[in-house]
PDB file of N, CA and C in Angstrom:
ATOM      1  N   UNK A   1     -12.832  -8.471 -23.417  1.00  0.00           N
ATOM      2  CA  UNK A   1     -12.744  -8.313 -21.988  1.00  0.00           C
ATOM      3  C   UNK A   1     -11.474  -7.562 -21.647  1.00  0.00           C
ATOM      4  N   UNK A   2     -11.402  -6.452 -21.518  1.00  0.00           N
ATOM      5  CA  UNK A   2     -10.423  -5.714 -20.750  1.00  0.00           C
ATOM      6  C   UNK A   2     -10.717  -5.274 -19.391  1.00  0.00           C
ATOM      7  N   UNK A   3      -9.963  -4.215 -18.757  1.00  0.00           N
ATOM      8  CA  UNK A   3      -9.839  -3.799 -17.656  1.00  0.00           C
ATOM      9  C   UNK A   3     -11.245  -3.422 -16.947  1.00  0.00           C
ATOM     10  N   UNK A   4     -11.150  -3.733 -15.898  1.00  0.00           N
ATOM     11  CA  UNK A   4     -12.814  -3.324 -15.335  1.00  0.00           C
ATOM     12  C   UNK A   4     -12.134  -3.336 -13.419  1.00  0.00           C
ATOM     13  N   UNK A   5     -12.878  -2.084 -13.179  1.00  0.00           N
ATOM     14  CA  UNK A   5     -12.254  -1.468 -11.651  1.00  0.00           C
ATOM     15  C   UNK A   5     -13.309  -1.478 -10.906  1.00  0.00           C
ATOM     16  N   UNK A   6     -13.418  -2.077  -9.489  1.00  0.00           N
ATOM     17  CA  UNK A   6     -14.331  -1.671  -8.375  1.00  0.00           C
ATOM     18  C   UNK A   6     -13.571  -1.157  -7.016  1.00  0.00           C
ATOM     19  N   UNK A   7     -14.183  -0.321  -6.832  1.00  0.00           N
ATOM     20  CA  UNK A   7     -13.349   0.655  -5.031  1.00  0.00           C
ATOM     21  C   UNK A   7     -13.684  -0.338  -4.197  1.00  0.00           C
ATOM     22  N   UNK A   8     -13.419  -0.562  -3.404  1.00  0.00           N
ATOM     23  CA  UNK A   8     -13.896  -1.543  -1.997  1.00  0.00           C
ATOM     24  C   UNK A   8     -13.180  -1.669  -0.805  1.00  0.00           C
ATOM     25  N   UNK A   9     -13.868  -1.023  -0.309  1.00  0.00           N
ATOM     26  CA  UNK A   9     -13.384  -0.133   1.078  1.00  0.00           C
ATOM     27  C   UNK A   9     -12.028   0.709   0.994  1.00  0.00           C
ATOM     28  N   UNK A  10     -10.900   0.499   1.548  1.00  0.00           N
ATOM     29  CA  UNK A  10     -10.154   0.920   1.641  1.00  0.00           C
ATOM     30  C   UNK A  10      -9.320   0.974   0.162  1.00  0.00           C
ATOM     31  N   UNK A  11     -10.028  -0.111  -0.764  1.00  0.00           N
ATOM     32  CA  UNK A  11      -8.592  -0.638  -1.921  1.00  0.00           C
ATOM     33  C   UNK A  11      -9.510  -0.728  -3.141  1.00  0.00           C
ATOM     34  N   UNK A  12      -8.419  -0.476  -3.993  1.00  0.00           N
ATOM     35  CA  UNK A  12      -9.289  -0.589  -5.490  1.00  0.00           C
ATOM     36  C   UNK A  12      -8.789  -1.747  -6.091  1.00  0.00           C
ATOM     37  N   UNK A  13     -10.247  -2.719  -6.668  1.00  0.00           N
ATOM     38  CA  UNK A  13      -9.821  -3.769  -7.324  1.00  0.00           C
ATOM     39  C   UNK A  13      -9.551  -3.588  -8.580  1.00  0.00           C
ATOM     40  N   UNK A  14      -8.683  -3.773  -9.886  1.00  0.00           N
ATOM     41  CA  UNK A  14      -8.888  -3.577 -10.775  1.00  0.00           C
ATOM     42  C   UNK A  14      -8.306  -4.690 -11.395  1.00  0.00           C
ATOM     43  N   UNK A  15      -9.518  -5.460 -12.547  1.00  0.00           N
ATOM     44  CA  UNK A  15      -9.162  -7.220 -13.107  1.00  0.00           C
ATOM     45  C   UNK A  15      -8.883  -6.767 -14.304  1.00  0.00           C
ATOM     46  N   UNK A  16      -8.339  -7.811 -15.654  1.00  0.00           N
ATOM     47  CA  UNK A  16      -7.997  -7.737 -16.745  1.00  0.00           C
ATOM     48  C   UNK A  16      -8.154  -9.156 -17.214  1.00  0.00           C
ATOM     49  N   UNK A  17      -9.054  -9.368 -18.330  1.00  0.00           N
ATOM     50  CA  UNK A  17      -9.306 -10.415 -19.403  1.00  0.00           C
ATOM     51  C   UNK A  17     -10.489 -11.165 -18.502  1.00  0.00           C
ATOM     52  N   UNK A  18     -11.170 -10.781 -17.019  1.00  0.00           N
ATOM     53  CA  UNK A  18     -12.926 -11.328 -16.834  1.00  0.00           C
ATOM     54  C   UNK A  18     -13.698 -10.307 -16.993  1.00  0.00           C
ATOM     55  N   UNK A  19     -14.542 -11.695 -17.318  1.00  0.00           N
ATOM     56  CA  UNK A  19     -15.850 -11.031 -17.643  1.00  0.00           C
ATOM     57  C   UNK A  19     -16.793  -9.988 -16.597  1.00  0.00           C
ATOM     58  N   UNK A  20     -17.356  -9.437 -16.624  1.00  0.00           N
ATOM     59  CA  UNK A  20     -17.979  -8.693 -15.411  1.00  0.00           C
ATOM     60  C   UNK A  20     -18.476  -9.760 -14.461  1.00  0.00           C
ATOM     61  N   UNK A  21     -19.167 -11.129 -14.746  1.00  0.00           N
ATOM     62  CA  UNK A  21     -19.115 -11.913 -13.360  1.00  0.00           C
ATOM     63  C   UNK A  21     -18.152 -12.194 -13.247  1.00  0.00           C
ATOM     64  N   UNK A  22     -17.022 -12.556 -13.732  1.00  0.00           N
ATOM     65  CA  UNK A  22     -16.089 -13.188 -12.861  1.00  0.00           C
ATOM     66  C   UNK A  22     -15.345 -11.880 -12.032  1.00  0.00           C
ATOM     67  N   UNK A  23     -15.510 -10.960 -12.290  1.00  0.00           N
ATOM     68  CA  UNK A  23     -14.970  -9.695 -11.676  1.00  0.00           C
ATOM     69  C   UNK A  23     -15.546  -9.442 -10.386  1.00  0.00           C
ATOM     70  N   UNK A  24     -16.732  -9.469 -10.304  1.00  0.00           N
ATOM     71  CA  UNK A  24     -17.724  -9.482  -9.157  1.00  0.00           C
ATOM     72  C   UNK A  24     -17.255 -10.690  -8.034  1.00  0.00           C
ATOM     73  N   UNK A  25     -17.312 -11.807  -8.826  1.00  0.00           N
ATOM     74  CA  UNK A  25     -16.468 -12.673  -7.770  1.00  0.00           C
ATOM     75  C   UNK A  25     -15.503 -12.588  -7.350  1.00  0.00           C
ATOM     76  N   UNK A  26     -14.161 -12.004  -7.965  1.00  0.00           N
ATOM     77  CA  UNK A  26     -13.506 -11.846  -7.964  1.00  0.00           C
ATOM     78  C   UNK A  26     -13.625 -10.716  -6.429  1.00  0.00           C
ATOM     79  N   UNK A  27     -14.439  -9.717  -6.953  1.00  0.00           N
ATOM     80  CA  UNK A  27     -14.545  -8.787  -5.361  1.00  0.00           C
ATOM     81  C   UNK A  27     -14.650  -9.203  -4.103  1.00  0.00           C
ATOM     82  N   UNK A  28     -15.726 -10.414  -4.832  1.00  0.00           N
ATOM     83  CA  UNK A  28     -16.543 -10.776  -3.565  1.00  0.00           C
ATOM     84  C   UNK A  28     -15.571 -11.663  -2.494  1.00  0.00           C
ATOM     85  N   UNK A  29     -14.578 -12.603  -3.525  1.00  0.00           N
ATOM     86  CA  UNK A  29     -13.504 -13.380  -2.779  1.00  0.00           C
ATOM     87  C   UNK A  29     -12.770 -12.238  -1.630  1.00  0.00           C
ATOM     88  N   UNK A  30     -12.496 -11.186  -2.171  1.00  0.00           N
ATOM     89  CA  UNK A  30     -11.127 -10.267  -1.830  1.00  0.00           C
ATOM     90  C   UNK A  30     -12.073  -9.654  -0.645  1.00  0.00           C
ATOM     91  N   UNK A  31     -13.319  -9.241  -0.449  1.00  0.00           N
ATOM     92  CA  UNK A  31     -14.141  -8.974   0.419  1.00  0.00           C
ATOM     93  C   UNK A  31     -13.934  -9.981   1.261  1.00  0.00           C
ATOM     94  N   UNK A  32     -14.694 -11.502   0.998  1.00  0.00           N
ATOM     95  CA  UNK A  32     -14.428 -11.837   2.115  1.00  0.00           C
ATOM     96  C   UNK A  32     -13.281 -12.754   2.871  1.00  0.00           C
ATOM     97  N   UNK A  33     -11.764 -12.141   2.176  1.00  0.00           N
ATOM     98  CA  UNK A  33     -11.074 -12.637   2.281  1.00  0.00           C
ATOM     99  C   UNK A  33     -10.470 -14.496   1.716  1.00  0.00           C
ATOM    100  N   UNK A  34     -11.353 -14.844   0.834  1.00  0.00           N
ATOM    101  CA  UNK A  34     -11.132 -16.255   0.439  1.00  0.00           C
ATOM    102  C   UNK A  34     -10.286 -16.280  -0.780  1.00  0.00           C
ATOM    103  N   UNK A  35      -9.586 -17.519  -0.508  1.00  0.00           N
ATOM    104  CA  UNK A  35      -8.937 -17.731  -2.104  1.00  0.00           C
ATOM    105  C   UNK A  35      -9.328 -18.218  -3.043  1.00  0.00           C
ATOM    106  N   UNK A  36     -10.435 -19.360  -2.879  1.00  0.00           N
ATOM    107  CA  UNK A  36     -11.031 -19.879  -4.228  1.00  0.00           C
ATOM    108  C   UNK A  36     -12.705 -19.834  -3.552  1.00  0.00           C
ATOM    109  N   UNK A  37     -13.466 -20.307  -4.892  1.00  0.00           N
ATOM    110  CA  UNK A  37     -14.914 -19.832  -4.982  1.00  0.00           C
ATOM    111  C   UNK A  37     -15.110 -20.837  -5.829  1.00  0.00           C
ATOM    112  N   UNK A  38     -15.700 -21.857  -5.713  1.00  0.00           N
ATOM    113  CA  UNK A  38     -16.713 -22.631  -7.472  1.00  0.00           C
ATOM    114  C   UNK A  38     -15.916 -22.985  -7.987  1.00  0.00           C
ATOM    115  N   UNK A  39     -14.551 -23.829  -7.445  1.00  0.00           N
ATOM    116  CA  UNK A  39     -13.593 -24.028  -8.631  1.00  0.00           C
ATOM    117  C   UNK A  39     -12.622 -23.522  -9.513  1.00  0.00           C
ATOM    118  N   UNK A  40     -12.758 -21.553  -8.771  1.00  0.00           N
ATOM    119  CA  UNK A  40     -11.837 -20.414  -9.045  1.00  0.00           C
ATOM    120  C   UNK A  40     -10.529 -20.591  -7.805  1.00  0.00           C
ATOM    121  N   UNK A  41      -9.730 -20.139  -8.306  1.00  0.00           N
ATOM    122  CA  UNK A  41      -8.537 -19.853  -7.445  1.00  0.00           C
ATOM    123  C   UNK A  41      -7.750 -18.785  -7.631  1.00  0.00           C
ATOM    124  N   UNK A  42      -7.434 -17.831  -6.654  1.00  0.00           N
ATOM    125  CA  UNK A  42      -6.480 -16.766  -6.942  1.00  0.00           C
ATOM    126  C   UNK A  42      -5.143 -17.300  -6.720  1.00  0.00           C
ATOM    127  N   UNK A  43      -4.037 -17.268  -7.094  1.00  0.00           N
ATOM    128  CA  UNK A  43      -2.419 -17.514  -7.089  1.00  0.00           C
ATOM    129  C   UNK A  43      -2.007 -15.909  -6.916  1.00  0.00           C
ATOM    130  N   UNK A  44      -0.773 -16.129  -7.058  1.00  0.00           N
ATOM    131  CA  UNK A  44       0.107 -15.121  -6.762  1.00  0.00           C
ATOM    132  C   UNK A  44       1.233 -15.403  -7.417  1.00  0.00           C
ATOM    133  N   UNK A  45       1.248 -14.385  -8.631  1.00  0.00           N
ATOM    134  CA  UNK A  45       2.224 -14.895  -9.710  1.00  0.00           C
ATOM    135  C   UNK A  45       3.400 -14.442  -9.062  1.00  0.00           C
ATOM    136  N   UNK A  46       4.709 -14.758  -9.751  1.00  0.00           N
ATOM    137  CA  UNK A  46       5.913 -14.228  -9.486  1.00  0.00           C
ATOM    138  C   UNK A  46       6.777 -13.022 -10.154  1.00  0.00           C
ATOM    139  N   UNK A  47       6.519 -11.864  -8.959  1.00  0.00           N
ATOM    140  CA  UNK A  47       6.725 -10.472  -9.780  1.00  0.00           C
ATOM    141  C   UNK A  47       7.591 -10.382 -10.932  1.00  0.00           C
ATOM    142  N   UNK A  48       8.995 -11.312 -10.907  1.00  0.00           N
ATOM    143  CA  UNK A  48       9.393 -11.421 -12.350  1.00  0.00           C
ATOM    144  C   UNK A  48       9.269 -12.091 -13.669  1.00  0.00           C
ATOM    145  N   UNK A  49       8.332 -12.819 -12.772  1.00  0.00           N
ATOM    146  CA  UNK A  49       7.808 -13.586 -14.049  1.00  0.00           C
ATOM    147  C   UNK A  49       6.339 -12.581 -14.876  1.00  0.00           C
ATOM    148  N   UNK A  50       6.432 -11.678 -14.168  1.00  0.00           N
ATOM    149  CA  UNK A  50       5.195 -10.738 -14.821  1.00  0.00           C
ATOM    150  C   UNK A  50       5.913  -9.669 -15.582  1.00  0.00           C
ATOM    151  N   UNK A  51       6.953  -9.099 -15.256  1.00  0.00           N
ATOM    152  CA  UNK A  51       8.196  -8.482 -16.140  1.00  0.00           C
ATOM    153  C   UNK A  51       8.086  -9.547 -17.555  1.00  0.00           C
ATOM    154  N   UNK A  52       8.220 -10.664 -17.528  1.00  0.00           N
ATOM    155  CA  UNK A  52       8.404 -11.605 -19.030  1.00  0.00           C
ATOM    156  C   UNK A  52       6.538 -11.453 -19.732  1.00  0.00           C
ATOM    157  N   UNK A  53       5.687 -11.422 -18.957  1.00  0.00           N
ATOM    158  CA  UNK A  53       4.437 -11.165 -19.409  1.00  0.00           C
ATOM    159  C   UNK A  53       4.443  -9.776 -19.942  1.00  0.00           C
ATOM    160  N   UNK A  54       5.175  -8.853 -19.688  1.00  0.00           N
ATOM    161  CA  UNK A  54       4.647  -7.550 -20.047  1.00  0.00           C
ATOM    162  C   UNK A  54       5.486  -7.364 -21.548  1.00  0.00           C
ATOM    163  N   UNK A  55       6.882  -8.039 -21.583  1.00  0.00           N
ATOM    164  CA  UNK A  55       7.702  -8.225 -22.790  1.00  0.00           C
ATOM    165  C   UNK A  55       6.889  -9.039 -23.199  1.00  0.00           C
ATOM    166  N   UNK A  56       6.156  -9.740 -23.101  1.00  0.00           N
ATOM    167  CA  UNK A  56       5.313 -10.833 -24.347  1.00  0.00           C
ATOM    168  C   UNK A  56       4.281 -10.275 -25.193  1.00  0.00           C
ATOM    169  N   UNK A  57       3.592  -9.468 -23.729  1.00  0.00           N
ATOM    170  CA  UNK A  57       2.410  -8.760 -24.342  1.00  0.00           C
ATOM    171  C   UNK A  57       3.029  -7.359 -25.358  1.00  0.00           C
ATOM    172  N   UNK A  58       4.007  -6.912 -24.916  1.00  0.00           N
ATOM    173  CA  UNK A  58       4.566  -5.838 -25.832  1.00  0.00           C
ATOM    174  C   UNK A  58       4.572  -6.508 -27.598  1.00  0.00           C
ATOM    175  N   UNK A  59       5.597  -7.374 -27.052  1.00  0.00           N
ATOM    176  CA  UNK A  59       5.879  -8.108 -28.528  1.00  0.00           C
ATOM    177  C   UNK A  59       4.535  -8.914 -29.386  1.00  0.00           C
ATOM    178  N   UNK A  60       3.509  -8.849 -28.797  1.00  0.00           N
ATOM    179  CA  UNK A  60       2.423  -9.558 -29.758  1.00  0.00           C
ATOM    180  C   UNK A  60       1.371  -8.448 -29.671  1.00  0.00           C
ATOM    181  N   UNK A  61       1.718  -7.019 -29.533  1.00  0.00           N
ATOM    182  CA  UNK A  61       0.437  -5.717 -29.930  1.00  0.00           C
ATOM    183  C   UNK A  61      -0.794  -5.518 -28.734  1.00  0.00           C
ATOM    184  N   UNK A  62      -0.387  -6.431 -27.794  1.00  0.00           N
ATOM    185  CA  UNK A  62      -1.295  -6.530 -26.283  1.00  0.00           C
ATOM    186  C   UNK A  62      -1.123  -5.125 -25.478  1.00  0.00           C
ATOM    187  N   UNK A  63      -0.650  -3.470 -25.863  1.00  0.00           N
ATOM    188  CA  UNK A  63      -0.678  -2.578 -24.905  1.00  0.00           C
ATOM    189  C   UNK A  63      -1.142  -2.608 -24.050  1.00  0.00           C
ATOM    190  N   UNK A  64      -2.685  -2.617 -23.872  1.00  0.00           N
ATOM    191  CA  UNK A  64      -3.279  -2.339 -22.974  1.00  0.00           C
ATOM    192  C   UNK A  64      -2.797  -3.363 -21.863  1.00  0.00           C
ATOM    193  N   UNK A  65      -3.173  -4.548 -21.864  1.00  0.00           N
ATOM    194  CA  UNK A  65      -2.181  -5.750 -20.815  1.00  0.00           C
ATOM    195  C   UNK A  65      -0.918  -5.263 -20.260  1.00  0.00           C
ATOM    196  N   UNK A  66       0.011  -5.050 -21.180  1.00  0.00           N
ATOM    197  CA  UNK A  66       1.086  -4.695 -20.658  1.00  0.00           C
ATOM    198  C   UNK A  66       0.918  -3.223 -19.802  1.00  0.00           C
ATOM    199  N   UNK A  67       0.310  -2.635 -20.453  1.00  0.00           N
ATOM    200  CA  UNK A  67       0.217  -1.338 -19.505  1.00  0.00           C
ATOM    201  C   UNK A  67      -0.234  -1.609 -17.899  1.00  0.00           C
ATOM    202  N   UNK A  68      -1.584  -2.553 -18.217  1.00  0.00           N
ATOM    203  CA  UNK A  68      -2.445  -2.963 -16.954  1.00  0.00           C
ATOM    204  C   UNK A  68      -1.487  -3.616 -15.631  1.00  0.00           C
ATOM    205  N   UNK A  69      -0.331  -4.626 -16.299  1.00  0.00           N
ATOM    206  CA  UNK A  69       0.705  -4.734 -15.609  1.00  0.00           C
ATOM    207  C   UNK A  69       2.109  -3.923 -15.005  1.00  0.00           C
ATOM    208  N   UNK A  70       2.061  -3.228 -15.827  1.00  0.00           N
ATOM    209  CA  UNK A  70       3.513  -2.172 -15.585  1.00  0.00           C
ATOM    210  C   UNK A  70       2.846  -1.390 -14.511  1.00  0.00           C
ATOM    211  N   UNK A  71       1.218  -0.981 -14.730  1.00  0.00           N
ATOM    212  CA  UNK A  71       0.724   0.271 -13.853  1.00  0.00           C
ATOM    213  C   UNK A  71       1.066  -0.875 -12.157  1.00  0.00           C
ATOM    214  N   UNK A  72       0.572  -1.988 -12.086  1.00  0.00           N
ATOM    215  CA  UNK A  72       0.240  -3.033 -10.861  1.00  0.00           C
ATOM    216  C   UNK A  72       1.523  -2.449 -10.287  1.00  0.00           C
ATOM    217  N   UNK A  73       2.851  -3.292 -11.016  1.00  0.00           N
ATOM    218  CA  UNK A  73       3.923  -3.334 -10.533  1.00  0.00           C
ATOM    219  C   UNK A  73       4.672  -1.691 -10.246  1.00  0.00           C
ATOM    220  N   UNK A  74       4.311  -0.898 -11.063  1.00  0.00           N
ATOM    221  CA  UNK A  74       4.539   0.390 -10.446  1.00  0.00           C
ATOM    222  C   UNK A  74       3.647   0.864  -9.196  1.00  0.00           C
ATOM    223  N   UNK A  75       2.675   0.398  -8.781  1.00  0.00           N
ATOM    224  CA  UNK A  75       1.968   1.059  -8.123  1.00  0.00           C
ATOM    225  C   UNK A  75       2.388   0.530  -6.609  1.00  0.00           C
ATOM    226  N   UNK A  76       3.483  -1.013  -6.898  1.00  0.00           N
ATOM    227  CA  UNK A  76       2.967  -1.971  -6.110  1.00  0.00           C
ATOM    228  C   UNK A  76       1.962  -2.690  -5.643  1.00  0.00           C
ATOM    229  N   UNK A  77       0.833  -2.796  -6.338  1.00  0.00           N
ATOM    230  CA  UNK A  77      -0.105  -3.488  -6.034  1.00  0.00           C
ATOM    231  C   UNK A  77      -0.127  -4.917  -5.809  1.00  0.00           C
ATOM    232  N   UNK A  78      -0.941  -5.673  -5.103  1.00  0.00           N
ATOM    233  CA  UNK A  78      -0.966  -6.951  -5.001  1.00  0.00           C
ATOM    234  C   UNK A  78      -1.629  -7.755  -6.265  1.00  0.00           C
ATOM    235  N   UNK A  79      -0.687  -8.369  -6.448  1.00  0.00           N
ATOM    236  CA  UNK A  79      -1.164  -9.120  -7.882  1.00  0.00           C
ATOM    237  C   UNK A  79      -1.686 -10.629  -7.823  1.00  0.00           C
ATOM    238  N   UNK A  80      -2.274 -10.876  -8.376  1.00  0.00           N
ATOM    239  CA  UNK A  80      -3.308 -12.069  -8.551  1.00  0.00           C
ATOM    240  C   UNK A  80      -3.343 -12.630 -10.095  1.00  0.00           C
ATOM    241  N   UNK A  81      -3.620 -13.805 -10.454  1.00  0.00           N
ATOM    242  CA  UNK A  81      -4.171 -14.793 -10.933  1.00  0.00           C
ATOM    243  C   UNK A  81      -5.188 -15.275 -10.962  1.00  0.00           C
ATOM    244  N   UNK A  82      -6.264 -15.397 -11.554  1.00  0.00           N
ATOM    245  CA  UNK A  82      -7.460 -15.949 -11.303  1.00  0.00           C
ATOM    246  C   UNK A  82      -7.640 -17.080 -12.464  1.00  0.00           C
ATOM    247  N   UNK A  83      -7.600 -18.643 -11.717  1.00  0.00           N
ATOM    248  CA  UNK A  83      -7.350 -19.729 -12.400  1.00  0.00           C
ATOM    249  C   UNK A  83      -8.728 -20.591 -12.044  1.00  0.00           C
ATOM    250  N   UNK A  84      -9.179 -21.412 -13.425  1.00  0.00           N
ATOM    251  CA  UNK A  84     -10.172 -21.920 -13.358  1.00  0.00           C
ATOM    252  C   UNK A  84      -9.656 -23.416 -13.079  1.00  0.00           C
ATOM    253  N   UNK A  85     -10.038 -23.664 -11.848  1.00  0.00           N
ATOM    254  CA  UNK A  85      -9.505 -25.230 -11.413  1.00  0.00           C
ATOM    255  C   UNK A  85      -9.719 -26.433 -12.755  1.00  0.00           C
ATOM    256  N   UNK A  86     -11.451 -26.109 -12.967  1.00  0.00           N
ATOM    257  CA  UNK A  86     -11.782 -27.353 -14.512  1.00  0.00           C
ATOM    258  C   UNK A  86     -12.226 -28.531 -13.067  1.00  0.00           C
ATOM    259  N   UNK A  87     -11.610 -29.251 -14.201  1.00  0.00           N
ATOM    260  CA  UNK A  87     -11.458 -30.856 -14.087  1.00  0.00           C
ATOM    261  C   UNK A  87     -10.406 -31.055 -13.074  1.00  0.00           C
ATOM    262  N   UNK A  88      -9.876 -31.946 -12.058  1.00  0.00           N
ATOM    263  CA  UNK A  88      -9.030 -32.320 -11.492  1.00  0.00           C
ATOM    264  C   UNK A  88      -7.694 -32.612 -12.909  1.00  0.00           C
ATOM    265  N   UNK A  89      -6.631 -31.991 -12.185  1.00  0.00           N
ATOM    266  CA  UNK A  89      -5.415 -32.024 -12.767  1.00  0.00           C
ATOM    267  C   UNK A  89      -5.588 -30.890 -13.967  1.00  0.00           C
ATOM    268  N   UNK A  90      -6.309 -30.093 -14.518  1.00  0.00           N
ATOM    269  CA  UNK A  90      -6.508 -29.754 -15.094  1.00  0.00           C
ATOM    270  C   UNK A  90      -6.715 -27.982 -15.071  1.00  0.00           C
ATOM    271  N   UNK A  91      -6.278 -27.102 -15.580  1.00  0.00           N
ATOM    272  CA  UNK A  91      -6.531 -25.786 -14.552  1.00  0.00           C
ATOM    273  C   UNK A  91      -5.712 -24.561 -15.903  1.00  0.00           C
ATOM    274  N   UNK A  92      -6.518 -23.549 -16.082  1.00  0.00           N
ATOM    275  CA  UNK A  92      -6.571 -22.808 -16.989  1.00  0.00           C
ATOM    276  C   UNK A  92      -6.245 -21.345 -16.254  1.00  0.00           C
ATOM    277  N   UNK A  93      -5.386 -20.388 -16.813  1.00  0.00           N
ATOM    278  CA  UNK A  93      -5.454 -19.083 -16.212  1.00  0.00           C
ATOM    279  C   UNK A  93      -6.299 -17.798 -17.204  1.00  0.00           C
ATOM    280  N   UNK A  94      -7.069 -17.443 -16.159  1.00  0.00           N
ATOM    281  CA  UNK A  94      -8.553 -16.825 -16.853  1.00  0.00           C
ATOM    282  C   UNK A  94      -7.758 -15.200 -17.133  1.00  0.00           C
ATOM    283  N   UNK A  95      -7.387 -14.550 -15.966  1.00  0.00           N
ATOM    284  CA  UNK A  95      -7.004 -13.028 -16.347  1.00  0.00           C
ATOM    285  C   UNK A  95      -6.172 -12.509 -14.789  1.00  0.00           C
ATOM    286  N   UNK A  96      -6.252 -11.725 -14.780  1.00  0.00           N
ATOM    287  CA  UNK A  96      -5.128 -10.698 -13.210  1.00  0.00           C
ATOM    288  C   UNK A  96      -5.916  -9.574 -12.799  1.00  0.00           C
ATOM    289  N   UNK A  97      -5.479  -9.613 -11.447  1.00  0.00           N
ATOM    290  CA  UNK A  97      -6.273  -8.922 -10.554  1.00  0.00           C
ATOM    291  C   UNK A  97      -5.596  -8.251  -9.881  1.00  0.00           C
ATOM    292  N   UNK A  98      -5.004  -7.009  -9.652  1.00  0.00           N
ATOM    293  CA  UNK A  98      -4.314  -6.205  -9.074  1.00  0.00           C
ATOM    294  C   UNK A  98      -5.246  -5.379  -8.098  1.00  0.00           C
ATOM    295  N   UNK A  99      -4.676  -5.391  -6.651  1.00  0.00           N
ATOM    296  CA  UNK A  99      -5.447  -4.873  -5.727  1.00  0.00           C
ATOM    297  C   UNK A  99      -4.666  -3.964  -5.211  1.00  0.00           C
ATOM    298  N   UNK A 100      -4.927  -2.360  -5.219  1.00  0.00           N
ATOM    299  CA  UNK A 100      -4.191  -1.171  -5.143  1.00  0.00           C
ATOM    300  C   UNK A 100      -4.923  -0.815  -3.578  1.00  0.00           C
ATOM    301  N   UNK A 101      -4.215  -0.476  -2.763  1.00  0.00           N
ATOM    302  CA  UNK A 101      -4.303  -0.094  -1.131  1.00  0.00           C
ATOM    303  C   UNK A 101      -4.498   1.262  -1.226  1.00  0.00           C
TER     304      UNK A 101
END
């Protein structure tokens, strides 16, 4: 699962590490403005804490990730999280969603 891009309206979505449904949902949230869906949730990571993701992904052979991030944060794009709630107390981070204006 790498990078996968949809235009939508004014802004381009582009996700990293879902699957093509969760990407679609992923649209469909940002369409109609919602934050979670089925137990999905978008967050909003912390731009420097995505600087330490892009040194991680460097250091373990992840280019493409790191690229997918350096391009977000160069572009300024709005960055996302897309976390699978689970079980109560319980909550997994699936992949990132950068939304370019």
């Amino acid at each position: 699962m790498g990078e996968l891009w949809t235009n939508l309206n004014s802004m381009r979505v582009a996700t990293f590490g879902l699957s093509e449904e969760q990407h679609d949902m992923v649209v469909n949230m940002l369409q109609k403005d919602r934050e979670s869906k089925g137990g999905y949730r978008l967050t909003e990571p912390d731009r420097e804490m995505v600087n330490v993701w892009i040194a991680d992904a460097h250091s373990e052979g992840r280019e493409d990730y790191a690229e997918f991030l350096r391009l977000a944060l160069a572009e300024d794009a709005d960055l996302y999280t897309l976390v699978d709630e689970g079980l109560i107390g319980c909550s997994q981070e699936i992949g990132e969603v950068a939304v370019y204006e």
